[in-house]
N, C-alpha and C. Protein backbone atom coordinates (compact mmCIF):
# COMPACT_ATOMS: atom_id res chain seq x y z
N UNK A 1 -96.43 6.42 -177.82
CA UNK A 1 -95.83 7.00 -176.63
C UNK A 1 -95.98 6.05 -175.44
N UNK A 2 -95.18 5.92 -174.53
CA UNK A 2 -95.24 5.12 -173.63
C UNK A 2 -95.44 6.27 -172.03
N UNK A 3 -95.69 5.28 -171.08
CA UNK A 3 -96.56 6.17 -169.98
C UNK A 3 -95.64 7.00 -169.23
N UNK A 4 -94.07 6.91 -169.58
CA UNK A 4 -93.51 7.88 -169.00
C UNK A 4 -93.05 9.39 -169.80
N UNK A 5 -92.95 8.86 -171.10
CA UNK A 5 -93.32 9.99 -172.17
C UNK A 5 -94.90 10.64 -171.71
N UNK A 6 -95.43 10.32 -171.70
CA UNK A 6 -96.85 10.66 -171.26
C UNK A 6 -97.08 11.46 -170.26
N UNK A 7 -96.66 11.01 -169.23
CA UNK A 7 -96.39 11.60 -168.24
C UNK A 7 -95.28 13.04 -168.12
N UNK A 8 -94.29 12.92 -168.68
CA UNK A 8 -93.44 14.20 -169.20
C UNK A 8 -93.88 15.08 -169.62
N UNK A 9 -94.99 14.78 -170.57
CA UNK A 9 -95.17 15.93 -171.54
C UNK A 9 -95.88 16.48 -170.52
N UNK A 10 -97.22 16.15 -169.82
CA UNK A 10 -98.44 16.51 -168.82
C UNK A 10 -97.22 17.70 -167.39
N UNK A 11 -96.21 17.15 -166.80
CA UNK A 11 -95.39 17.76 -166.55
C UNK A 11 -95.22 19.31 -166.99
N UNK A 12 -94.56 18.56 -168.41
CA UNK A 12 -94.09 20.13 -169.06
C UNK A 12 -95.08 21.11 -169.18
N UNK A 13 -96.12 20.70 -169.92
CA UNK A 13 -97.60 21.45 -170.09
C UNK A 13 -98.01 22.06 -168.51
N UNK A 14 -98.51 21.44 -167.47
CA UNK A 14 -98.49 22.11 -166.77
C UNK A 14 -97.96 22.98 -165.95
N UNK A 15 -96.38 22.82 -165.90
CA UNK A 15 -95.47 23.83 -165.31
C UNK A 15 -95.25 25.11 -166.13
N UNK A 16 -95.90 25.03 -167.60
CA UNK A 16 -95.68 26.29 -168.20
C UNK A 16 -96.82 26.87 -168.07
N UNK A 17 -97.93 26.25 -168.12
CA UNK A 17 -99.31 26.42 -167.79
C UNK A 17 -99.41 27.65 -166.48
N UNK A 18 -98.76 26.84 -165.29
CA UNK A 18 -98.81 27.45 -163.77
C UNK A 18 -97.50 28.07 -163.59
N UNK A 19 -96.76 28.26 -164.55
CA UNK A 19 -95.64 29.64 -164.75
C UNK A 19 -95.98 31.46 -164.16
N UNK A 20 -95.74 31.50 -163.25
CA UNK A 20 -96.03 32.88 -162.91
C UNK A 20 -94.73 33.83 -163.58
N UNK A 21 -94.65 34.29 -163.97
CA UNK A 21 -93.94 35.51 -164.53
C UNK A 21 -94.01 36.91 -163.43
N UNK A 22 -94.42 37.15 -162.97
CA UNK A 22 -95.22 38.45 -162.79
C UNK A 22 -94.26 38.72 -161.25
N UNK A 23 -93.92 39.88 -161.17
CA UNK A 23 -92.69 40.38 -160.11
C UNK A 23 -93.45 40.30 -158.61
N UNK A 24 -92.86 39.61 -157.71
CA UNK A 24 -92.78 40.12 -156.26
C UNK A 24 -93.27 41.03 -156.02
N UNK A 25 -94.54 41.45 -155.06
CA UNK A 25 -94.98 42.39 -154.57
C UNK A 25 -94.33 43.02 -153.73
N UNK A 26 -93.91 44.03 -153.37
CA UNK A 26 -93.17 44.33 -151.81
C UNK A 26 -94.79 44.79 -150.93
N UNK A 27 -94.52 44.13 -149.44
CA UNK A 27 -95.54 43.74 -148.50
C UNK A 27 -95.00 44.94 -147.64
N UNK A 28 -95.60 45.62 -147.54
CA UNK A 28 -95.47 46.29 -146.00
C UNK A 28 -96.21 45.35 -144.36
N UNK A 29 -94.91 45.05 -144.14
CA UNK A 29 -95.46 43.73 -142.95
C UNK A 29 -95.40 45.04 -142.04
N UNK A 30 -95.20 45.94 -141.56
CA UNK A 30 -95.72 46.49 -140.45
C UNK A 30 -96.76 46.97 -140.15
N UNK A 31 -97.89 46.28 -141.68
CA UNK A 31 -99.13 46.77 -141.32
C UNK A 31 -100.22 45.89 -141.69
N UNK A 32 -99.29 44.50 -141.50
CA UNK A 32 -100.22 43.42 -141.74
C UNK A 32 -101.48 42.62 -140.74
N UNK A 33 -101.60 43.23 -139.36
CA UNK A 33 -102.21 42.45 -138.58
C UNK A 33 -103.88 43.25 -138.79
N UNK A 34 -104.62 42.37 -138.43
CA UNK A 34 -105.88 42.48 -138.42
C UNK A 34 -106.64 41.95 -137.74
N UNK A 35 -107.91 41.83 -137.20
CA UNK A 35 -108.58 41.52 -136.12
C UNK A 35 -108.66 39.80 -136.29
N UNK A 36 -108.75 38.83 -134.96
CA UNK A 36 -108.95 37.72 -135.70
C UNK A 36 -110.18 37.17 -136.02
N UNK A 37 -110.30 36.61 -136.27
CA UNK A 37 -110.97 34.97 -137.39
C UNK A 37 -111.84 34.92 -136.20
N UNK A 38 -113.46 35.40 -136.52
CA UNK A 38 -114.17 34.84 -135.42
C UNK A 38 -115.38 33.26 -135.98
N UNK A 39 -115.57 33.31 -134.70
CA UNK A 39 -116.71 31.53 -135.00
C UNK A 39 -117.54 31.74 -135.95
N UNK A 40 -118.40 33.14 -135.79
CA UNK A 40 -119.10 33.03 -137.17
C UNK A 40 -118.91 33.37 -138.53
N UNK A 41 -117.44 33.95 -138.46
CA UNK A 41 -117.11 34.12 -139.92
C UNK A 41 -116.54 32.26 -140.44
N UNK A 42 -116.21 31.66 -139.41
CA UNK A 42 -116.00 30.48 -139.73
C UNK A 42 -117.40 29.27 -140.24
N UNK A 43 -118.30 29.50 -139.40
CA UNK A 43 -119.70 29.15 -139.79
C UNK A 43 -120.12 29.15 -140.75
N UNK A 44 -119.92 30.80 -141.07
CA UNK A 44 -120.26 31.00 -142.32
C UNK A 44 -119.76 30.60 -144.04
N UNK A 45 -118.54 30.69 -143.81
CA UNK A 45 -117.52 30.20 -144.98
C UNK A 45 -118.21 28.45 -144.91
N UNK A 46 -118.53 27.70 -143.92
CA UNK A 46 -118.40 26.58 -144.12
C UNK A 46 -120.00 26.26 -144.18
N UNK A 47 -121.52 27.12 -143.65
CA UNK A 47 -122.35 26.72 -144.32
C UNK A 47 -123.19 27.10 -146.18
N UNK A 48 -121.64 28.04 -146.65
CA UNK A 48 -121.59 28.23 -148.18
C UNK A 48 -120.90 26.94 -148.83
N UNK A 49 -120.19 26.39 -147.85
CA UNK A 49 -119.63 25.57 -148.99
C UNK A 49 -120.36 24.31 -149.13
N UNK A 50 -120.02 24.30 -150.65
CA UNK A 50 -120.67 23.01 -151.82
C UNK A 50 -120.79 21.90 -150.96
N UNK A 51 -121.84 20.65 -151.44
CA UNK A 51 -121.24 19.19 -150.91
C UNK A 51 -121.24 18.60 -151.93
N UNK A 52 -121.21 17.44 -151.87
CA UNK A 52 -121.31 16.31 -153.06
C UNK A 52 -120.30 17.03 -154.44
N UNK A 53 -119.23 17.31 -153.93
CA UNK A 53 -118.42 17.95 -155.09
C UNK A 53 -117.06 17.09 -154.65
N UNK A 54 -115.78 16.97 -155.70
CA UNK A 54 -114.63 15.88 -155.35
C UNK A 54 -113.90 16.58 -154.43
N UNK A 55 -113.18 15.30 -153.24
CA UNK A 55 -111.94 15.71 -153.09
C UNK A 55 -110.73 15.83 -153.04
N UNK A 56 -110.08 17.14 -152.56
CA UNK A 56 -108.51 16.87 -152.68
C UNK A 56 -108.24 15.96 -152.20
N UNK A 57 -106.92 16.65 -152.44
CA UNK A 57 -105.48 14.84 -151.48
C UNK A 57 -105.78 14.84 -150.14
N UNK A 58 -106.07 15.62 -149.31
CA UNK A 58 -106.73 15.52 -148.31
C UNK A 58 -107.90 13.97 -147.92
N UNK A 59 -108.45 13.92 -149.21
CA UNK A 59 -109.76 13.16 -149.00
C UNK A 59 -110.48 13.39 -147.83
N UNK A 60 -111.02 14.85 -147.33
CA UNK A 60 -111.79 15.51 -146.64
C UNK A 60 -113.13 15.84 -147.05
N UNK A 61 -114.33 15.19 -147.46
CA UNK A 61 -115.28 16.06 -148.03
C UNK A 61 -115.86 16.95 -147.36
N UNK A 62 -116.62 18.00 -147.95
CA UNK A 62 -117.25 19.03 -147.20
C UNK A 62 -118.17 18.60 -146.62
N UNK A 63 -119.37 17.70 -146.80
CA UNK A 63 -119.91 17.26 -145.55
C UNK A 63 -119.23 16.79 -144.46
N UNK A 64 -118.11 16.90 -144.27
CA UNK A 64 -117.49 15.94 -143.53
C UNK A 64 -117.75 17.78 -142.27
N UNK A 65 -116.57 18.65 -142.79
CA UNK A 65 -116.43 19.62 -142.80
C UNK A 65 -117.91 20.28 -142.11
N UNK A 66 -119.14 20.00 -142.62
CA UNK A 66 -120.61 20.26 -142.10
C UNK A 66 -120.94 19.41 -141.20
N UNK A 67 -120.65 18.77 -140.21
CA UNK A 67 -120.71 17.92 -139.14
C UNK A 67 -119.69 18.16 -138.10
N UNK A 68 -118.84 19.21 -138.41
CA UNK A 68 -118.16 19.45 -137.09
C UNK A 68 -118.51 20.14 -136.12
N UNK A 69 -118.60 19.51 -134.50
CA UNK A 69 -119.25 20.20 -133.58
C UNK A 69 -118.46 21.22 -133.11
N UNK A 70 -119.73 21.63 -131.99
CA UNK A 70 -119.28 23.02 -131.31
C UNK A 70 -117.94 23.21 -130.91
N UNK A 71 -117.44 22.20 -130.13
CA UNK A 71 -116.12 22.15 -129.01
C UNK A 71 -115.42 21.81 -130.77
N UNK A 72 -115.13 21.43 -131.67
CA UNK A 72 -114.26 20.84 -132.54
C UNK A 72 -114.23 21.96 -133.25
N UNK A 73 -115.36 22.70 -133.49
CA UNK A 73 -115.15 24.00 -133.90
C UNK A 73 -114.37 25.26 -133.81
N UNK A 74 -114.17 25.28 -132.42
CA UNK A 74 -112.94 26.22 -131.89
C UNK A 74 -111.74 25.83 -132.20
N UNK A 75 -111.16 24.51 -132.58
CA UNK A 75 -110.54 23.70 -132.87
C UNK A 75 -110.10 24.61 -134.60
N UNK A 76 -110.99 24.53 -135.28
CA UNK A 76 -110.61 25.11 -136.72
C UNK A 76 -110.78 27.37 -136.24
N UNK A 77 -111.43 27.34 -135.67
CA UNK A 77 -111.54 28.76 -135.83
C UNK A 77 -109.44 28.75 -134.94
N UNK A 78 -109.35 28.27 -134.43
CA UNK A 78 -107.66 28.13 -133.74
C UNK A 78 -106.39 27.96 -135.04
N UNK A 79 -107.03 27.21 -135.20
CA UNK A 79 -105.99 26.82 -136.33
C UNK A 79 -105.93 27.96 -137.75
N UNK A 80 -107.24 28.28 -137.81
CA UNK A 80 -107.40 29.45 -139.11
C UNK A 80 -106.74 30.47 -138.51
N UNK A 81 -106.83 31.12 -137.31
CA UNK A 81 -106.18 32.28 -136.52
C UNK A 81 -104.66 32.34 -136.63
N UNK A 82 -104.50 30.80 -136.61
CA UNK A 82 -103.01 30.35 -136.44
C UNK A 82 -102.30 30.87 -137.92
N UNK A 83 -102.89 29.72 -139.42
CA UNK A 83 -102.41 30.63 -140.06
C UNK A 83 -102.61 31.98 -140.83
N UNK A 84 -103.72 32.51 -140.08
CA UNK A 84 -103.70 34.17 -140.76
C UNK A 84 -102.68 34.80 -140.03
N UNK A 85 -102.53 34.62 -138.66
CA UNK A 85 -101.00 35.13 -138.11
C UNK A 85 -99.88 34.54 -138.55
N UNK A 86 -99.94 33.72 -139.19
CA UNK A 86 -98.47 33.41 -139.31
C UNK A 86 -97.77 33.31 -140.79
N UNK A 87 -99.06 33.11 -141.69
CA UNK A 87 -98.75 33.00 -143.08
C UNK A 87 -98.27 31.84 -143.74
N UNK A 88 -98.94 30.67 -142.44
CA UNK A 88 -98.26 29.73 -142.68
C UNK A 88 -99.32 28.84 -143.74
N UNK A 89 -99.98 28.36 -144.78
CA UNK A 89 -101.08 27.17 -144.32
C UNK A 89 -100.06 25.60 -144.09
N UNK A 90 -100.72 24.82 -143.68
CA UNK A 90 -100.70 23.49 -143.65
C UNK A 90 -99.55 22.83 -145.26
N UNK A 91 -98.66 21.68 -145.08
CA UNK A 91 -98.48 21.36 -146.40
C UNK A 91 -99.49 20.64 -147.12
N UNK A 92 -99.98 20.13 -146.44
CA UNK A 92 -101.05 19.01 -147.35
C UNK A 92 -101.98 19.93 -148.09
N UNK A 93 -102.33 21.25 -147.22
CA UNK A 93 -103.22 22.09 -148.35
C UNK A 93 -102.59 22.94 -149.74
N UNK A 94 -101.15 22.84 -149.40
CA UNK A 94 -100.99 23.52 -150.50
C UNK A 94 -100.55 22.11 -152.29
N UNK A 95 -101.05 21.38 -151.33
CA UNK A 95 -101.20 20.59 -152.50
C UNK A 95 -102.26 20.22 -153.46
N UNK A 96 -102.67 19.79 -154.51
CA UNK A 96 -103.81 19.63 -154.98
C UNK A 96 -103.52 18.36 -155.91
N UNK A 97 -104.48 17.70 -156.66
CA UNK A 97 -104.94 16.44 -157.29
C UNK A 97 -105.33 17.11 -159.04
N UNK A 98 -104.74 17.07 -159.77
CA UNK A 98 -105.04 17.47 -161.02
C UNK A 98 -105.82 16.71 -161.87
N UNK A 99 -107.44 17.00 -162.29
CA UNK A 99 -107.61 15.94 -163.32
C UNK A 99 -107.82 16.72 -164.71
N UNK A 100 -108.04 15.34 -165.43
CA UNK A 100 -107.72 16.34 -167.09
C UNK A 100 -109.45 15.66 -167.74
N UNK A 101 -110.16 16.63 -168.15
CA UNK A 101 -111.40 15.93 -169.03
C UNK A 101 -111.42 16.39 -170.19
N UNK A 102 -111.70 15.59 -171.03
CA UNK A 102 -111.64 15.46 -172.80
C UNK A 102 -112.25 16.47 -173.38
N UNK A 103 -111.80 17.85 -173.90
CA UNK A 103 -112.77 18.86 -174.36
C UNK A 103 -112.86 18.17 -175.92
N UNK A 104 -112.22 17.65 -176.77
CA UNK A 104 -112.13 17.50 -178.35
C UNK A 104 -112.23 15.76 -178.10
N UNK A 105 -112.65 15.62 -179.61
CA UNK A 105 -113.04 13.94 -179.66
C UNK A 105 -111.25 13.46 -180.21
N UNK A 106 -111.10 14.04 -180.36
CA UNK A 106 -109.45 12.98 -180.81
C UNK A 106 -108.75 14.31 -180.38
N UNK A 107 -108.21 13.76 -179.34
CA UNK A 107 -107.23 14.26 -178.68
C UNK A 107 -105.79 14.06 -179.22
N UNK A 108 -104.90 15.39 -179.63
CA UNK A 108 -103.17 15.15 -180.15
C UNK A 108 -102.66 15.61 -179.07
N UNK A 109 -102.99 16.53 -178.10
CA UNK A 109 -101.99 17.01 -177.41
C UNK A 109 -103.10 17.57 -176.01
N UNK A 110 -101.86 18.36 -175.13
CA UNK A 110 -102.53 18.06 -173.60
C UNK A 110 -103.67 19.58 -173.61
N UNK A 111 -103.06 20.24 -174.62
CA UNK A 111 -104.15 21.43 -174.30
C UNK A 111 -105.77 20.81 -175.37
N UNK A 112 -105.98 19.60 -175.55
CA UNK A 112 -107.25 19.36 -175.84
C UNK A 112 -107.98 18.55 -175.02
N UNK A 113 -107.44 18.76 -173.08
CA UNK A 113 -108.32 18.21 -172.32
C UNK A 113 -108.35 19.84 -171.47
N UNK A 114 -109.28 19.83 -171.00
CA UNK A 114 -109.51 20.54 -169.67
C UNK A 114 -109.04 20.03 -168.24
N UNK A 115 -108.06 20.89 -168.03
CA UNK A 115 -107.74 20.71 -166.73
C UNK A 115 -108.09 21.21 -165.53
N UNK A 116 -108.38 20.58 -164.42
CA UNK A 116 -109.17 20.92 -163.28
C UNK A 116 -107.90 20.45 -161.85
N UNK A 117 -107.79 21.63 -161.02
CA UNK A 117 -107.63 21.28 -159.63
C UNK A 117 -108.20 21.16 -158.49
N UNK A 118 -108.31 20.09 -157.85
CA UNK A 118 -108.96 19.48 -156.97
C UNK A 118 -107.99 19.96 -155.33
N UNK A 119 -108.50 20.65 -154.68
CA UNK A 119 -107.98 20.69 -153.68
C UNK A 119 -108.62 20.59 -152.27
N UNK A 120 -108.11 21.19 -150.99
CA UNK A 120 -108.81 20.67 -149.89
C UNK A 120 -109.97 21.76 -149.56
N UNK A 121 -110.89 20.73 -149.10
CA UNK A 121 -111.88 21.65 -148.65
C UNK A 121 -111.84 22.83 -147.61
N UNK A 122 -110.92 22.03 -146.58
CA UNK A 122 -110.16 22.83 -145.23
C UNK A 122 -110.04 24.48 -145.94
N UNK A 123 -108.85 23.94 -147.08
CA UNK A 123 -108.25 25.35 -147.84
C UNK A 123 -109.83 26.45 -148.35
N UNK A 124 -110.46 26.03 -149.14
CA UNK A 124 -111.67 26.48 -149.79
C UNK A 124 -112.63 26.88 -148.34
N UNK A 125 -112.45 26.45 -147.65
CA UNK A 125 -113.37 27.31 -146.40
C UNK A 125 -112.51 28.25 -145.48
N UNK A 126 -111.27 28.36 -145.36
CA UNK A 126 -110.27 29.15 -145.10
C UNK A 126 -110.12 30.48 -145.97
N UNK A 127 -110.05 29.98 -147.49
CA UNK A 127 -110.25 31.16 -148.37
C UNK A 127 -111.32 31.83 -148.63
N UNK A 128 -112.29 31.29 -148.12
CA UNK A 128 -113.24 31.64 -148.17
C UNK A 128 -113.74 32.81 -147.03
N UNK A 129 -113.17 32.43 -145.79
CA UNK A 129 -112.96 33.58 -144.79
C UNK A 129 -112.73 34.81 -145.22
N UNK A 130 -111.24 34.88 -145.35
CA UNK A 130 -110.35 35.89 -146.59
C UNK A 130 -111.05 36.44 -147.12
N UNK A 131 -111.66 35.82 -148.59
CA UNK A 131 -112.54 36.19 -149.04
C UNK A 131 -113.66 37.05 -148.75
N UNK A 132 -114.28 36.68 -147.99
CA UNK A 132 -115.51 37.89 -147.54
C UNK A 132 -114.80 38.95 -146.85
N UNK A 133 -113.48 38.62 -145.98
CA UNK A 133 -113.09 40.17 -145.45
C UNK A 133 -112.93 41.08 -146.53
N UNK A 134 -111.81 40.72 -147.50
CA UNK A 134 -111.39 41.28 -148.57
C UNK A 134 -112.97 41.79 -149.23
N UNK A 135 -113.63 40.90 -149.72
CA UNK A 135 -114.77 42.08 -149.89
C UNK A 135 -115.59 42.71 -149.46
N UNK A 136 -115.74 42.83 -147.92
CA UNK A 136 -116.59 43.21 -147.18
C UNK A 136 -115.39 44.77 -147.19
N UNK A 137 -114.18 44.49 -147.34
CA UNK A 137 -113.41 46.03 -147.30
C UNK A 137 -113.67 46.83 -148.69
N UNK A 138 -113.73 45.81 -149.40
CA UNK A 138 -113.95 46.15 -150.87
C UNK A 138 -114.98 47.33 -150.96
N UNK A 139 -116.17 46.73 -150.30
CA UNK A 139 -117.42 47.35 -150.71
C UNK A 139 -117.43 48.47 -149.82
N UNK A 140 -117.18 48.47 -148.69
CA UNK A 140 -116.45 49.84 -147.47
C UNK A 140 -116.29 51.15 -148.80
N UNK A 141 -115.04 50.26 -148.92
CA UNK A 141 -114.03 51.75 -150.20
C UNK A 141 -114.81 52.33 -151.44
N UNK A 142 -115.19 51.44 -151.97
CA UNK A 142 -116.27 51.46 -153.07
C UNK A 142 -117.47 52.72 -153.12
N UNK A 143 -117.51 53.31 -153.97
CA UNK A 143 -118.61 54.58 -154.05
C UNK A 143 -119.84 53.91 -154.53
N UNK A 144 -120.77 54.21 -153.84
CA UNK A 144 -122.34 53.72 -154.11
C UNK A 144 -122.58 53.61 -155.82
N UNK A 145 -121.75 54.76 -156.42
CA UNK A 145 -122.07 54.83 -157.97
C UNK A 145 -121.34 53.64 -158.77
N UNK A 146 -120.29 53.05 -158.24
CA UNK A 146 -119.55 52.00 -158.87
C UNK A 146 -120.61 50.83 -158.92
N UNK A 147 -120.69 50.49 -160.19
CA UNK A 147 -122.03 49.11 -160.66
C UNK A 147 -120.98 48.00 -161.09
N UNK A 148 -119.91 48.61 -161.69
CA UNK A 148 -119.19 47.37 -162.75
C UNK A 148 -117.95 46.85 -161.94
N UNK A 149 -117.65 45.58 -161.79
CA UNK A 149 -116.70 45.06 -161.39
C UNK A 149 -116.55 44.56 -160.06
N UNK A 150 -117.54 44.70 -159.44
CA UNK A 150 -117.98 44.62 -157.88
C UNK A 150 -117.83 43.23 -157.83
C-alpha cells in the first residue's frame, strides 16, 4: 500500500467510526439562559486539570493554562461567558489531532490500533465548567436513595 492508500483507508475508518446516526434533539431555546460563568468555577475547572499530558492543535499545554494571572483571568472567564451565550466555541477548538497506538503485534487493518483524540486544553477546562454545573443539577434532582449511576 502506498501512503495515500493509507491514508484513505484511516479516513474511511474514522468517519464511520465518528458517524452519528442518532436524530436531532429539538432544543427549547426559550429556556436556555442560565446564570454566568463565574471566576471560581473557572479556577476550579482549571486547578483539576491534568499536566504533563499531550497537546492539541492548539499546542496549549495545561501548565501553560496554570500560570494564567489574575487580570488574564477575567480574560478567559469573558470569553467562556461569551461562548455559553452564544453557542459558539472557537474553530481551532473544535478541532483535534488524532493518534493511533498499536493494540495487536501485526497489525492488518486500522481497527488493530487504538485511537486517541488529542484536543485543546482551553476546550477540556471549558467542558469542564459545564460539566460540574450539569452535575451539580444532577445531584439537586437526584433522591438521596439513588447509589447507581451517579
Amino acid at each position: 500500500l502506498d501512503r495515500d492508500d493509507v491514508i484513505n483507508a484511516w479516513k474511511a475508518y474514522i468517519s464511520q467510526l465518528f458517524n452519528d446516526i442518532r436524530q436531532d434533539v429539538e432544543v427549547d431555546e426559550q429556556n436556555l439562559e442560565g446564570p454566568s460563568i463565574l471566576k471560581s468555577e473557572v479556577l476550579h475547572a482549571i486547578s483539576i486539570g491534568k499536566v504533563r499530558k499531550a497537546v492539541g492543535p492548539d499546542e496549549i499545554p495545561m501548565e501553560a493554562i496554570k500560570l494564567i494571572e489574575e487580570d488574564n483571568l477575567d480574560l478567559v472567564v469573558k470569553l467562556f461567558n461569551r461562548i455559553y451565550e452564544t453557542g459558539r466555541l472557537p474553530e481551532e477548538w473544535l478541532k483535534s489531532t488524532f493518534v493511533v497506538i498499536l493494540k495487536k503485534q501485526h497489525p492488518k487493518a486500522c481497527n488493530d490500533y487504538r485511537l486517541i483524540s488529542l484536543m485543546s486544553h482551553m476546550l477540556k477546562t471549558f467542558l469542564r465548567v459545564l460539566h460540574a454545573r450539569i452535575r451539580s443539577k444532577c445531584e439537586f434532582d437526584l433522591d438521596d436513595a439513588q447509589f447507581g449511576f451517579r
